[in-house]
N, C-alpha and C. Protein backbone atom coordinates (compact mmCIF):
# COMPACT_ATOMS: atom_id res chain seq x y z
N UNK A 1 117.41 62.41 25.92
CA UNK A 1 117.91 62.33 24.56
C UNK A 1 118.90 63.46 24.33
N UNK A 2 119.79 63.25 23.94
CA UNK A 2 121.36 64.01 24.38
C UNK A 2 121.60 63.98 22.72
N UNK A 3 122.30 62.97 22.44
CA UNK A 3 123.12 62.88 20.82
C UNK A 3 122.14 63.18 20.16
N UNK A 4 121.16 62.50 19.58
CA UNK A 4 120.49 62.64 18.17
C UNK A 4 119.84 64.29 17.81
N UNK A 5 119.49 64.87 18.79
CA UNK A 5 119.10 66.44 18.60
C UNK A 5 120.48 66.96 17.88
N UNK A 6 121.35 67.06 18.95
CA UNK A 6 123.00 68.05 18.53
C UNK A 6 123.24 67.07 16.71
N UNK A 7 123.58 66.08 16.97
CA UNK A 7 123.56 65.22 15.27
C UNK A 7 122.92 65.71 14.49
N UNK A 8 121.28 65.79 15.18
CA UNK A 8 120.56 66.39 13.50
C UNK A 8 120.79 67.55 13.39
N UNK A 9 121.12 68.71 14.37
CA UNK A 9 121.33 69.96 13.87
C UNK A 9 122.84 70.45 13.14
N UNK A 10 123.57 69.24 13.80
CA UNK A 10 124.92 69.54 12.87
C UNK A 10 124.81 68.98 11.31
N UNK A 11 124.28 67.78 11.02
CA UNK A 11 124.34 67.56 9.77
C UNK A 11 122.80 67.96 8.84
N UNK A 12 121.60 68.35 9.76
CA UNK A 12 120.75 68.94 8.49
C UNK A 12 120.79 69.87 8.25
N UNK A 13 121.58 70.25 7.66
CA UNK A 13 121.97 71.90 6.95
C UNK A 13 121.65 71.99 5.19
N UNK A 14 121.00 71.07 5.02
CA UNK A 14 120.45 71.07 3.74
C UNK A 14 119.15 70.50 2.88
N UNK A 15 118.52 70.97 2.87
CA UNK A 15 117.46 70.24 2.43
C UNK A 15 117.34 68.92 1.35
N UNK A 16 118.67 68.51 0.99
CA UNK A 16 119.00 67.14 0.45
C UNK A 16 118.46 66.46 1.74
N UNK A 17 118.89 66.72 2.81
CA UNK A 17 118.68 65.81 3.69
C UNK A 17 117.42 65.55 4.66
N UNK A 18 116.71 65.90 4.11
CA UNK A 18 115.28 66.21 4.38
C UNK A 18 114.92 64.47 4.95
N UNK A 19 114.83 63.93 3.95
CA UNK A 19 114.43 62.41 4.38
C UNK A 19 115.02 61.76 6.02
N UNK A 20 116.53 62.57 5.94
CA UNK A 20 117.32 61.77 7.37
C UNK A 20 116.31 62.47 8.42
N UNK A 21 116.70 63.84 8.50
CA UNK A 21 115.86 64.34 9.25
C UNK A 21 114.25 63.59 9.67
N UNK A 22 113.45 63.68 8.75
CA UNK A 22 112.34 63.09 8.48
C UNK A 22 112.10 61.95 9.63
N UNK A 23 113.37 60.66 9.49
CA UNK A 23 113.32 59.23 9.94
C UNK A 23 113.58 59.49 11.44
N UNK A 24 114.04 61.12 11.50
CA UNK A 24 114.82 61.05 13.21
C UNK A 24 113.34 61.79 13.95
N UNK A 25 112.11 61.97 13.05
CA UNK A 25 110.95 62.79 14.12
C UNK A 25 111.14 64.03 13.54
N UNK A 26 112.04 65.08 13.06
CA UNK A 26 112.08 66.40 12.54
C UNK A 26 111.30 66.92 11.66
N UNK A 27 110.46 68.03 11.43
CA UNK A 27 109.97 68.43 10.44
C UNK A 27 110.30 69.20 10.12
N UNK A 28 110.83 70.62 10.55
CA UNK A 28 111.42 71.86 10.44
C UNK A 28 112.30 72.00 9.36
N UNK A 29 112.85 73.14 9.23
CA UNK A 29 113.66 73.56 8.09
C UNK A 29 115.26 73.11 8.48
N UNK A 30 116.11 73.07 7.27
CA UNK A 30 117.32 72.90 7.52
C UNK A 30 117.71 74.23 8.59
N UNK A 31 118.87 72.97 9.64
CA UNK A 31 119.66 74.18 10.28
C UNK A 31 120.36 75.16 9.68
N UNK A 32 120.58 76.36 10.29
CA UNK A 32 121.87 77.26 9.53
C UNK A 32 123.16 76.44 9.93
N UNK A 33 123.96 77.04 9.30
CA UNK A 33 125.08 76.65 9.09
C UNK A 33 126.10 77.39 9.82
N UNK A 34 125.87 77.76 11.00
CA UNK A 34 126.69 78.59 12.01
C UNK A 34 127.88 77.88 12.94
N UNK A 35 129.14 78.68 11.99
CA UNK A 35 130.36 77.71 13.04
C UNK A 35 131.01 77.92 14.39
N UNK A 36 129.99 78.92 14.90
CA UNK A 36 129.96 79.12 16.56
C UNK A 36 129.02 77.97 17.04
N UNK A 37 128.01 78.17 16.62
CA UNK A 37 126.49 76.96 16.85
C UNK A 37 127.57 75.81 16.99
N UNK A 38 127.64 75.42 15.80
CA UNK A 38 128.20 73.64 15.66
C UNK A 38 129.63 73.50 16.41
N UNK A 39 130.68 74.63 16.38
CA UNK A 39 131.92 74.21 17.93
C UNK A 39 131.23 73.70 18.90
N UNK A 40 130.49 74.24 19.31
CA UNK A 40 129.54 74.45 20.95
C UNK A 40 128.83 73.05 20.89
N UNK A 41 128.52 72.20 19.99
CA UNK A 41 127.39 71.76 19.90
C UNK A 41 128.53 70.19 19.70
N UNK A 42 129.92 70.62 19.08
CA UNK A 42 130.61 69.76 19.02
C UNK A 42 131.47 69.55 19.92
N UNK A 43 131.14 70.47 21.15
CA UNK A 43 132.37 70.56 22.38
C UNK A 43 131.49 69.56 23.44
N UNK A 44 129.73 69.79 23.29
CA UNK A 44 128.97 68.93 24.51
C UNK A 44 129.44 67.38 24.35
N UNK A 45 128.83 67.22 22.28
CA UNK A 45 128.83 65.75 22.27
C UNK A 45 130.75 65.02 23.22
N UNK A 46 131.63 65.68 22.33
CA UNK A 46 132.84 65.62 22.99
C UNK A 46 132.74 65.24 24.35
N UNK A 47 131.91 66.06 25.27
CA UNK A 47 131.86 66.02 27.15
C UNK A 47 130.98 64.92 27.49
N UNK A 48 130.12 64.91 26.57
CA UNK A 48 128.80 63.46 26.73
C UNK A 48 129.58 62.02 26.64
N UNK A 49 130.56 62.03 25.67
CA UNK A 49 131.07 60.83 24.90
C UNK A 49 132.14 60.51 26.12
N UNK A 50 132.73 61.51 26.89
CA UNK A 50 133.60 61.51 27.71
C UNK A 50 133.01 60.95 29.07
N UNK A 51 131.68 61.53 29.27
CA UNK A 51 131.47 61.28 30.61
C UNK A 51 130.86 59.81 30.51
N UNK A 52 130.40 59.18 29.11
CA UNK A 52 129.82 57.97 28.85
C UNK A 52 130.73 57.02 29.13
N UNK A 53 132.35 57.33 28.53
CA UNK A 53 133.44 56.08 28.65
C UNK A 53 133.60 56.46 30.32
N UNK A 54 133.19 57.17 31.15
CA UNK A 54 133.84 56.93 32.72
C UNK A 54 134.74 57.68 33.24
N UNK A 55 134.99 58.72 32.32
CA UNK A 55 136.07 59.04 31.98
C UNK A 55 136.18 60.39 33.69
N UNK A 56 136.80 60.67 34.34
CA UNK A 56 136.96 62.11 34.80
C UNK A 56 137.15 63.19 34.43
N UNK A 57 136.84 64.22 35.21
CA UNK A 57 136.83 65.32 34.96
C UNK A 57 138.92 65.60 34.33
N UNK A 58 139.41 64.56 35.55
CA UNK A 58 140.94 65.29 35.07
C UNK A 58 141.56 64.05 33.65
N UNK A 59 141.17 63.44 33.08
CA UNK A 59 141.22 62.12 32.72
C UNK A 59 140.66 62.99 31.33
N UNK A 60 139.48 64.23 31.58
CA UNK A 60 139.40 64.61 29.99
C UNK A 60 140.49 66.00 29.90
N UNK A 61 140.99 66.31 31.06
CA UNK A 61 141.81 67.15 30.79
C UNK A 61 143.23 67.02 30.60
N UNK A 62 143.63 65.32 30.55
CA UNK A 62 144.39 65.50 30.54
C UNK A 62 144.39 65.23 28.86
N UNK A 63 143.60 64.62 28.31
CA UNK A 63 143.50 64.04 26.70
C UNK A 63 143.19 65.28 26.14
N UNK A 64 142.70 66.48 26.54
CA UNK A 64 142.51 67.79 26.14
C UNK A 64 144.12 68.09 26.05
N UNK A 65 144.78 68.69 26.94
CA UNK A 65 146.15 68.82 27.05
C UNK A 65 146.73 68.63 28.34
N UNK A 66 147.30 67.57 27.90
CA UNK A 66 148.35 66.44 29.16
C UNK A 66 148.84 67.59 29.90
N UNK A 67 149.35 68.96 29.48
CA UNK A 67 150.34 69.46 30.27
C UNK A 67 149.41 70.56 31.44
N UNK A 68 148.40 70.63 30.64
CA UNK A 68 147.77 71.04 31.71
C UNK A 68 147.02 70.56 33.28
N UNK A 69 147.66 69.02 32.94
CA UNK A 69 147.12 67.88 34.13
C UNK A 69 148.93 67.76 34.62
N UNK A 70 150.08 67.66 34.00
CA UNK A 70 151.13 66.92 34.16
C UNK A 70 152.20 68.66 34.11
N UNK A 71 151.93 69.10 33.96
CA UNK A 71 153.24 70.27 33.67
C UNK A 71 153.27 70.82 32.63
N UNK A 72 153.80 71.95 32.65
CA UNK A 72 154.16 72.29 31.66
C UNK A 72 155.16 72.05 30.70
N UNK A 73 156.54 71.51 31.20
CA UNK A 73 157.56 70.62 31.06
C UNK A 73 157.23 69.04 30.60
N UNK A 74 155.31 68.86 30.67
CA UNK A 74 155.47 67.48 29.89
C UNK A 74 155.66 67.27 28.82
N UNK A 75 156.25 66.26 28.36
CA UNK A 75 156.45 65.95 26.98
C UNK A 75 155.91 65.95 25.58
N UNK A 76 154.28 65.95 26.05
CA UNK A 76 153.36 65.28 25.35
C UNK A 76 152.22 66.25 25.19
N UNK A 77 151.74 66.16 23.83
CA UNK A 77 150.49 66.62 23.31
C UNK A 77 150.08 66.05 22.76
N UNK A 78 148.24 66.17 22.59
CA UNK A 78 147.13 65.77 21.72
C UNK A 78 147.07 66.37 20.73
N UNK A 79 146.55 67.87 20.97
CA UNK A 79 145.85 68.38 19.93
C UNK A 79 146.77 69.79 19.88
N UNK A 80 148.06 69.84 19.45
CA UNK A 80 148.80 70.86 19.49
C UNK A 80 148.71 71.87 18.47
N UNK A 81 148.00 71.62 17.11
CA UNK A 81 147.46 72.67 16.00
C UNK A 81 146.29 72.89 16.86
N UNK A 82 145.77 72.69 17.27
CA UNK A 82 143.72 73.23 17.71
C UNK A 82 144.40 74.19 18.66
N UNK A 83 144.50 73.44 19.73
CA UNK A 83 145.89 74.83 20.58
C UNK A 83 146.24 75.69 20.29
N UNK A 84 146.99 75.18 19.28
CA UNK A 84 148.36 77.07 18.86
C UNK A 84 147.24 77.80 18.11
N UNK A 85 146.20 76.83 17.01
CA UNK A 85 145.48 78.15 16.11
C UNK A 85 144.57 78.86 16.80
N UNK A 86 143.80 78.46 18.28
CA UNK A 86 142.75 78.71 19.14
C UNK A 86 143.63 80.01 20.24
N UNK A 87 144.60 79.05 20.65
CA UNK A 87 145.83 80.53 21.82
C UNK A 87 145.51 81.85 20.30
N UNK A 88 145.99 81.26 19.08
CA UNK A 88 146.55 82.64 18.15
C UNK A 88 145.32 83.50 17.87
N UNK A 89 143.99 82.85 18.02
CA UNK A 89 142.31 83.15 17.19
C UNK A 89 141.99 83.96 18.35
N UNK A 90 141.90 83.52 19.39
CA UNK A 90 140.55 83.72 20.38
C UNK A 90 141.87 83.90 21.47
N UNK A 91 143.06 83.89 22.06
CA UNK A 91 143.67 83.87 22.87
C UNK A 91 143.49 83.07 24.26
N UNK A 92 142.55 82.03 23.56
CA UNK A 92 142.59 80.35 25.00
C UNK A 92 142.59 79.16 23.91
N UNK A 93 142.86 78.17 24.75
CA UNK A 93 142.19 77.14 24.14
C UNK A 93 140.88 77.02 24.36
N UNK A 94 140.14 77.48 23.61
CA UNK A 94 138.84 77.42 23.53
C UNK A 94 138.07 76.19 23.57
N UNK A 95 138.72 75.15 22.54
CA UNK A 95 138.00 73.79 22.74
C UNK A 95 137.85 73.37 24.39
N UNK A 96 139.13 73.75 24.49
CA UNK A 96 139.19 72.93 25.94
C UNK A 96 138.13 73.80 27.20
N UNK A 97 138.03 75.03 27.00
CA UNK A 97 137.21 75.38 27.81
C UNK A 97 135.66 74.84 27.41
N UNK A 98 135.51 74.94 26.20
CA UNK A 98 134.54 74.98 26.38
C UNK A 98 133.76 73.10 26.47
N UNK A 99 134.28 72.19 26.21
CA UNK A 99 134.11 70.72 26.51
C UNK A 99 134.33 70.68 27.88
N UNK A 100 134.73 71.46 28.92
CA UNK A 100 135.02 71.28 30.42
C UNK A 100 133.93 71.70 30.61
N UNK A 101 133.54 73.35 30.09
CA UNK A 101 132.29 73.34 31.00
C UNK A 101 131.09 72.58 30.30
N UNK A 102 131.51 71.92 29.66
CA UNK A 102 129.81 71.64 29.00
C UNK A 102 130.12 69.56 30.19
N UNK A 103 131.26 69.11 29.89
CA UNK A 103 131.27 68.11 30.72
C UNK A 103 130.76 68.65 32.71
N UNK A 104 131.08 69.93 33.01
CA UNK A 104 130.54 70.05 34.43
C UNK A 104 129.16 70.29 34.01
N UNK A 105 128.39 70.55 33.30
CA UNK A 105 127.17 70.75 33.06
C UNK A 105 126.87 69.73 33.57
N UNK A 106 126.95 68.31 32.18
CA UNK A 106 126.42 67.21 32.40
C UNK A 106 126.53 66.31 33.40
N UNK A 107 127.58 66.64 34.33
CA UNK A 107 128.35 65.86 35.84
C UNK A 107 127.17 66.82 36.60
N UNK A 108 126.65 67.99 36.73
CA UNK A 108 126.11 68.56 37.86
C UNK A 108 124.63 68.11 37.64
N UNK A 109 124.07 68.22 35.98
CA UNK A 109 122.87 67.74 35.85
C UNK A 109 122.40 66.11 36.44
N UNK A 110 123.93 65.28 36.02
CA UNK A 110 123.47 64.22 36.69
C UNK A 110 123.25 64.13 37.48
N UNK A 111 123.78 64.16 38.83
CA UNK A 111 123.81 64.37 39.90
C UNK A 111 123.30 65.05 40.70
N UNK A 112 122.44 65.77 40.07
CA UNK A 112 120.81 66.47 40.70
C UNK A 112 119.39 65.59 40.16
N UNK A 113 119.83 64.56 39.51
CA UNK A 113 118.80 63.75 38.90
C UNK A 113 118.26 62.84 39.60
């Protein structure tokens, strides 16, 4: 069980939502609301959803950023604000690292299964 854990901890952050929680098996208190927690948590589902469509390892890098599969001289970008504000924040693209390693996670876990 992969999605529904990361789901309930991203959206029960409030005790309105007590009941959803409730229907998914949860009893515990609302999650915090931490936007390191939920990137991280939104970079796996990202690598899960990726490795579900079939997708490759270079196949998510290139939908991460084409130019890092094709050149630097390629034409083309996805996500060119997440990029420039992540290079300007943290000095990487952070998304992208961190959905790669969480997709080799789930490629190595499989494959020891």
């Amino acid at each position: 069980m992969f999605i529904v854990p990361r789901v309930l901890e991203l959206t029960y952050t409030s005790h309105d939502l007590k009941p959803f929680a409730q229907d998914l098996g949860y009893q515990g208190e609302p999650f915090p609301f931490d936007p390191e927690r939920r990137h991280q948590l939104k970079c796996e589902l990202n690598a899960y959803y990726a490795k579900l469509y079939g997708l490759t390892r270079d196949e998510l890098r290139y939908i991460l950023d084409p130019a890092d599969v094709m050149g630097e001289d390629y034409p083309s970008e996805t996500f060119r604000v997440l990029r420039k504000k992540e290079l300007n924040t943290f000095g990487e693209y952070r998304t992208q690292r961190l959905v790669l390693e969480a997709f080799d996670r789930i490629t190595t876990t499989q494959n020891t299964q």
